[in-house]
C-alpha atoms as a PDB file:
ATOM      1  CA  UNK A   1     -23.639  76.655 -22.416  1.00  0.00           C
ATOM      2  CA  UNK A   2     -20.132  78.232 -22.553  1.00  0.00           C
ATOM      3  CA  UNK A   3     -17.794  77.066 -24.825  1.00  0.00           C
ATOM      4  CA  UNK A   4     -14.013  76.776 -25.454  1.00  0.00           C
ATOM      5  CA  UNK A   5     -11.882  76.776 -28.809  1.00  0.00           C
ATOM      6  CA  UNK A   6      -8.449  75.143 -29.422  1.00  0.00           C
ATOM      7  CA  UNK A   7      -6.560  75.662 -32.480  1.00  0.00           C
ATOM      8  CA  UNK A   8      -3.821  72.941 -32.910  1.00  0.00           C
ATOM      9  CA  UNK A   9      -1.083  75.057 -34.587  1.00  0.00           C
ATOM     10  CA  UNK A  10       2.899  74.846 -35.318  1.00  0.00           C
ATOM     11  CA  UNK A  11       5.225  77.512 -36.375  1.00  0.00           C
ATOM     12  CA  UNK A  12       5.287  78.800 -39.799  1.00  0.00           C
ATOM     13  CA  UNK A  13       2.528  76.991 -41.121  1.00  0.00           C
ATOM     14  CA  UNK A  14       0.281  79.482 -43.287  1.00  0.00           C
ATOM     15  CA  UNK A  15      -2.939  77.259 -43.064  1.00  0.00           C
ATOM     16  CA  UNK A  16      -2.139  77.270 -39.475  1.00  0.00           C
ATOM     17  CA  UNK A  17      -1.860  81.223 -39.976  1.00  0.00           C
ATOM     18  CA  UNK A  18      -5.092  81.557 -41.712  1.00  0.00           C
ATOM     19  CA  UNK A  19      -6.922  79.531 -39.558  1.00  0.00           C
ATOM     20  CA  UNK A  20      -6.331  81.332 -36.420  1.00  0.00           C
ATOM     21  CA  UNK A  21      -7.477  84.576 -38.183  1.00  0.00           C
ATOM     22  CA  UNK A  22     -10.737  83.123 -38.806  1.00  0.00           C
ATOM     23  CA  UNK A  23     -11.041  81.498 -35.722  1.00  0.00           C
ATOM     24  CA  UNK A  24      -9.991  84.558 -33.993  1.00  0.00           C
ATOM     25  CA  UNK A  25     -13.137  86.875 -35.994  1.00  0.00           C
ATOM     26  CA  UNK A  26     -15.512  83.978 -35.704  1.00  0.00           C
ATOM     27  CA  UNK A  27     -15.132  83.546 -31.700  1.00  0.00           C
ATOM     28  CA  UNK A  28     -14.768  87.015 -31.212  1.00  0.00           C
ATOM     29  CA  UNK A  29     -18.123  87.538 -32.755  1.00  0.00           C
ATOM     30  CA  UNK A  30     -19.387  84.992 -30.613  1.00  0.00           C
ATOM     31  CA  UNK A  31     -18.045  85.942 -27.388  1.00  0.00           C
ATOM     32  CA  UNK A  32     -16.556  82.879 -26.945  1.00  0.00           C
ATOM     33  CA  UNK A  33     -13.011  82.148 -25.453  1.00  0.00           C
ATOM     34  CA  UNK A  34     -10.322  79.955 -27.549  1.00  0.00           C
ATOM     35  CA  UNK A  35      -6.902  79.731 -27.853  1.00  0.00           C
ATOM     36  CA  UNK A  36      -3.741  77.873 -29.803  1.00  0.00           C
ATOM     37  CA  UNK A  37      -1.397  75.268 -28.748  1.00  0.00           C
ATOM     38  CA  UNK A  38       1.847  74.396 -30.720  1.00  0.00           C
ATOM     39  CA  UNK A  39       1.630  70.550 -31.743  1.00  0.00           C
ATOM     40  CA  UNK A  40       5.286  70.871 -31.918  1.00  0.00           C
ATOM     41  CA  UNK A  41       6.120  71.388 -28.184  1.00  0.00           C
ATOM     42  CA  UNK A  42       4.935  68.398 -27.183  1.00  0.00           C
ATOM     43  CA  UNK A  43       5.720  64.736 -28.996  1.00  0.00           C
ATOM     44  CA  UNK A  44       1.874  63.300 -27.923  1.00  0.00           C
ATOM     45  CA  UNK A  45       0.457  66.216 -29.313  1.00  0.00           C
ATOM     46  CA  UNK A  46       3.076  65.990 -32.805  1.00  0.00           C
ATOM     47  CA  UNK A  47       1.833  62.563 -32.691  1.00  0.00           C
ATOM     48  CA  UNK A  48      -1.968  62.992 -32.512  1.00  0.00           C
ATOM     49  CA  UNK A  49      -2.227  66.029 -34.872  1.00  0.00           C
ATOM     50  CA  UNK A  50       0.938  66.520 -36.411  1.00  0.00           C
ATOM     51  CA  UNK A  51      -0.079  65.882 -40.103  1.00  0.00           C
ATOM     52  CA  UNK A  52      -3.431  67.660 -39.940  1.00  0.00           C
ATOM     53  CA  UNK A  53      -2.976  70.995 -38.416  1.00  0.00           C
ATOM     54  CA  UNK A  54      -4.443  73.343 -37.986  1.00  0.00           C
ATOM     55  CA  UNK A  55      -6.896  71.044 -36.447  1.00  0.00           C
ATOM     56  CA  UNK A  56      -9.776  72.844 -34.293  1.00  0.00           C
ATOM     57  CA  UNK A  57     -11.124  71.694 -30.995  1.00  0.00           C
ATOM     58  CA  UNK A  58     -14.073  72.482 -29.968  1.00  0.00           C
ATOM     59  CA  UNK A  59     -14.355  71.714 -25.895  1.00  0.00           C
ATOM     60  CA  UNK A  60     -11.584  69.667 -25.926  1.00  0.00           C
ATOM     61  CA  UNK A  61     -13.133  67.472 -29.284  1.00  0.00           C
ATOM     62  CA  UNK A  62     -12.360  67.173 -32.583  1.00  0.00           C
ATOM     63  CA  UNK A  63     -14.149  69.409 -34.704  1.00  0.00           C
ATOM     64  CA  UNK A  64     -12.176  69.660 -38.101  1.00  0.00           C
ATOM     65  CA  UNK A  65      -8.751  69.877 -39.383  1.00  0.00           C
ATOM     66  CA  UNK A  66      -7.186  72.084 -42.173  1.00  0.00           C
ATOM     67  CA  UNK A  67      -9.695  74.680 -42.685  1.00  0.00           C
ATOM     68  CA  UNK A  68     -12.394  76.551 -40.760  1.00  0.00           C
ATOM     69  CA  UNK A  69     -15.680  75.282 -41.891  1.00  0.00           C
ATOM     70  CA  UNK A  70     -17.343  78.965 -40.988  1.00  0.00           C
ATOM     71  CA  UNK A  71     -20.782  77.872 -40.959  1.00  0.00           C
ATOM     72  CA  UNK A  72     -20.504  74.914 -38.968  1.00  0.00           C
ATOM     73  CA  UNK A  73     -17.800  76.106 -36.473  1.00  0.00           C
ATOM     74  CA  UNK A  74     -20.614  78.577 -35.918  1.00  0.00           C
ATOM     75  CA  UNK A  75     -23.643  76.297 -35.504  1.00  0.00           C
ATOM     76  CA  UNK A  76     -20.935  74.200 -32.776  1.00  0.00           C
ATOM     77  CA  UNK A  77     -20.612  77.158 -30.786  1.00  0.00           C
ATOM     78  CA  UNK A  78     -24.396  78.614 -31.345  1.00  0.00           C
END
Protein backbone atom coordinates (compact mmCIF):
# COMPACT_ATOMS: atom_id res chain seq x y z
CA UNK A 1 0.00 0.00 0.00
CA UNK A 2 1.52 3.42 -0.92
CA UNK A 3 1.30 6.06 1.30
CA UNK A 4 1.27 9.90 1.50
CA UNK A 5 2.55 12.41 4.30
CA UNK A 6 1.27 15.97 5.03
CA UNK A 7 2.92 18.19 7.40
CA UNK A 8 0.56 21.09 8.46
CA UNK A 9 3.16 23.90 8.85
CA UNK A 10 3.25 27.94 9.09
CA UNK A 11 6.12 30.24 8.76
CA UNK A 12 8.61 30.65 11.41
CA UNK A 13 7.43 28.16 13.66
CA UNK A 14 10.55 26.07 15.00
CA UNK A 15 8.41 22.96 16.04
CA UNK A 16 7.06 23.32 12.64
CA UNK A 17 10.91 23.46 11.58
CA UNK A 18 11.87 20.45 13.47
CA UNK A 19 9.18 18.48 12.49
CA UNK A 20 9.66 18.60 8.86
CA UNK A 21 13.32 17.51 9.40
CA UNK A 22 12.21 14.42 10.94
CA UNK A 23 9.54 13.84 8.76
CA UNK A 24 11.72 14.52 5.89
CA UNK A 25 14.62 11.52 7.26
CA UNK A 26 11.82 9.28 8.39
CA UNK A 27 9.91 9.20 4.83
CA UNK A 28 12.93 9.33 3.03
CA UNK A 29 14.00 6.16 4.69
CA UNK A 30 10.83 4.78 3.84
CA UNK A 31 10.49 5.68 0.35
CA UNK A 32 7.48 7.25 0.90
CA UNK A 33 6.25 10.63 -0.65
CA UNK A 34 5.01 13.65 1.75
CA UNK A 35 4.93 17.09 1.67
CA UNK A 36 3.95 20.55 3.75
CA UNK A 37 1.14 22.88 3.46
CA UNK A 38 1.09 26.38 5.17
CA UNK A 39 -2.08 26.48 7.59
CA UNK A 40 -1.72 30.10 7.15
CA UNK A 41 -2.65 30.46 3.42
CA UNK A 42 -5.80 29.32 3.78
CA UNK A 43 -8.50 30.49 6.72
CA UNK A 44 -10.24 26.62 6.77
CA UNK A 45 -7.02 25.24 7.14
CA UNK A 46 -5.90 28.26 10.09
CA UNK A 47 -9.12 27.19 11.43
CA UNK A 48 -8.79 23.38 11.60
CA UNK A 49 -5.09 23.25 12.65
CA UNK A 50 -4.05 26.55 13.47
CA UNK A 51 -3.24 26.01 17.23
CA UNK A 52 -1.66 22.58 16.85
CA UNK A 53 0.85 22.68 14.14
CA UNK A 54 2.86 21.06 13.05
CA UNK A 55 0.15 18.56 12.82
CA UNK A 56 0.99 15.35 10.54
CA UNK A 57 -1.32 13.68 8.12
CA UNK A 58 -0.99 10.60 7.26
CA UNK A 59 -3.24 9.87 3.85
CA UNK A 60 -5.12 12.72 4.29
CA UNK A 61 -5.88 11.70 8.39
CA UNK A 62 -4.91 12.87 11.43
CA UNK A 63 -2.04 11.24 12.77
CA UNK A 64 -0.51 13.59 15.54
CA UNK A 65 0.18 17.13 16.19
CA UNK A 66 3.28 18.90 17.72
CA UNK A 67 5.87 16.34 17.54
CA UNK A 68 6.87 13.34 15.42
CA UNK A 69 6.12 10.28 17.36
CA UNK A 70 9.18 8.34 15.36
CA UNK A 71 8.16 4.98 16.19
CA UNK A 72 4.67 5.17 15.44
CA UNK A 73 4.83 7.49 12.35
CA UNK A 74 6.90 4.51 11.28
CA UNK A 75 4.63 1.58 12.15
CA UNK A 76 1.66 4.04 10.08
CA UNK A 77 3.64 3.97 7.10
CA UNK A 78 5.20 0.22 7.56
Amino acid sequence: MSHHVTLMTRVNCHACDRAKADVERICGDLGVPWSTEDVDADRELRAEYGDRVPVILVDGEEHGYWEVEEARLRAALA
